[in-house]
C-alpha atoms as a PDB file:
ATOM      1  CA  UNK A   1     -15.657  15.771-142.081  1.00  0.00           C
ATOM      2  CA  UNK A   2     -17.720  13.497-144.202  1.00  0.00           C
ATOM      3  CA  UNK A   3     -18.643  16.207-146.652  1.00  0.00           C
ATOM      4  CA  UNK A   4     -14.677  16.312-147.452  1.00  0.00           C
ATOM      5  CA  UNK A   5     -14.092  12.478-147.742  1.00  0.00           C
ATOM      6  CA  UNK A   6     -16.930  12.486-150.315  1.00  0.00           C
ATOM      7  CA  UNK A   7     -15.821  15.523-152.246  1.00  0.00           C
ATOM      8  CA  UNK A   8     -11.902  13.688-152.040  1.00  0.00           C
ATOM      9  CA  UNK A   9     -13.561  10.354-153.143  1.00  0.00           C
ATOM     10  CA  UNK A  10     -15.243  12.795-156.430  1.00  0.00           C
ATOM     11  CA  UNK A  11     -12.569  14.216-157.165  1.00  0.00           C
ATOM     12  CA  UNK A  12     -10.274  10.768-157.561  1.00  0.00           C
ATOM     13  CA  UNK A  13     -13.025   9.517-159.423  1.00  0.00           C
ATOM     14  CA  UNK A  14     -12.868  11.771-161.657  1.00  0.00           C
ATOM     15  CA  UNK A  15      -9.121  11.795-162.068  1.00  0.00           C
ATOM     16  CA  UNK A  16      -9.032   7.919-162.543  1.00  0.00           C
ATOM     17  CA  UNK A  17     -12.030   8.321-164.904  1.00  0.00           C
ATOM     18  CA  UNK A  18      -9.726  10.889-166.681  1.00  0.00           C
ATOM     19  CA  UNK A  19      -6.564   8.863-166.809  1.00  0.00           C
ATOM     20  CA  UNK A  20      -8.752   6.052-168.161  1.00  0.00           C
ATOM     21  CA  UNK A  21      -9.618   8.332-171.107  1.00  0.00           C
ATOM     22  CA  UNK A  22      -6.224   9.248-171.377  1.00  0.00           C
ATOM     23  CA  UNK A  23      -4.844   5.515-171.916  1.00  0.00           C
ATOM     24  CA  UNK A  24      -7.381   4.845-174.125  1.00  0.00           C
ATOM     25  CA  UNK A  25      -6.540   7.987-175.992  1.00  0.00           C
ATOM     26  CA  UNK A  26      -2.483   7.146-175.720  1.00  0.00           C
ATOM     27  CA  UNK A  27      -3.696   3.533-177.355  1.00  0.00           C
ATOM     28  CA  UNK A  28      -5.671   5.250-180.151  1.00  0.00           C
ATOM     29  CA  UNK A  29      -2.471   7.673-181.293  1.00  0.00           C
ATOM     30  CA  UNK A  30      -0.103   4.242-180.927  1.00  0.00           C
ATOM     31  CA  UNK A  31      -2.647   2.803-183.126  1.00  0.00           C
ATOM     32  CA  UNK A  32      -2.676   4.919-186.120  1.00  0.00           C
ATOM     33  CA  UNK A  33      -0.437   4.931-188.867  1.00  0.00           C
ATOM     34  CA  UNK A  34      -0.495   9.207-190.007  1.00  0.00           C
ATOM     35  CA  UNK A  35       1.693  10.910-188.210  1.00  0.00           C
ATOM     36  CA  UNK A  36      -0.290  13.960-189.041  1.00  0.00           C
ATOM     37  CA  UNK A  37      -3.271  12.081-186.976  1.00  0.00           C
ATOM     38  CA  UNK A  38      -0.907  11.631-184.374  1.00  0.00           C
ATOM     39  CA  UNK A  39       0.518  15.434-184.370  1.00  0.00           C
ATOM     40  CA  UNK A  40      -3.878  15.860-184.464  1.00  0.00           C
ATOM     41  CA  UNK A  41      -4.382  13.984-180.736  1.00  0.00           C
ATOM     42  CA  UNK A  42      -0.977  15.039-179.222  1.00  0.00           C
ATOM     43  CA  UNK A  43      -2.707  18.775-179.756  1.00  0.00           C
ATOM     44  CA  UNK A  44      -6.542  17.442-178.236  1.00  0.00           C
ATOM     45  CA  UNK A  45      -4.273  15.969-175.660  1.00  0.00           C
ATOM     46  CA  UNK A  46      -2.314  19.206-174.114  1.00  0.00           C
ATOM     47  CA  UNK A  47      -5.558  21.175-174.458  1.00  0.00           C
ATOM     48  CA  UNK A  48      -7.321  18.463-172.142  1.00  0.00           C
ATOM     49  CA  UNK A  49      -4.331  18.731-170.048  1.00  0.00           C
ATOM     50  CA  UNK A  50      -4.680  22.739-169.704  1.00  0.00           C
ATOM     51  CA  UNK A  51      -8.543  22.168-169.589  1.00  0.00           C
ATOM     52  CA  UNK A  52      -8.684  19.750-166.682  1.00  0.00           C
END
């Protein structure tokens, strides 16, 4: 049982850790003026999304 709670607490660690990156990411594209930078991250963005 506390093998699970560990892997659970792991697993929303990562997730937070990943939505963190994600905001941050979200703030970069908001930030930049190109939209062809922007079309750039919205692409690294889905393939994160597939990869994770």
């Amino acid at each position: 049982m506390k093998k699970k709670i560990v892997l659970y607490l792991l697993i929303i660690n990562k997730f937070h850790n990943f939505k963190i990156k994600l905001k941050y990411m979200l703030w970069k594209i908001q930030k930049l003026p190109l939209d062809e930078e922007k079309a750039k991250l919205d692409n690294f963005l889905q393939t994160i999304e597939f990869e994770d």
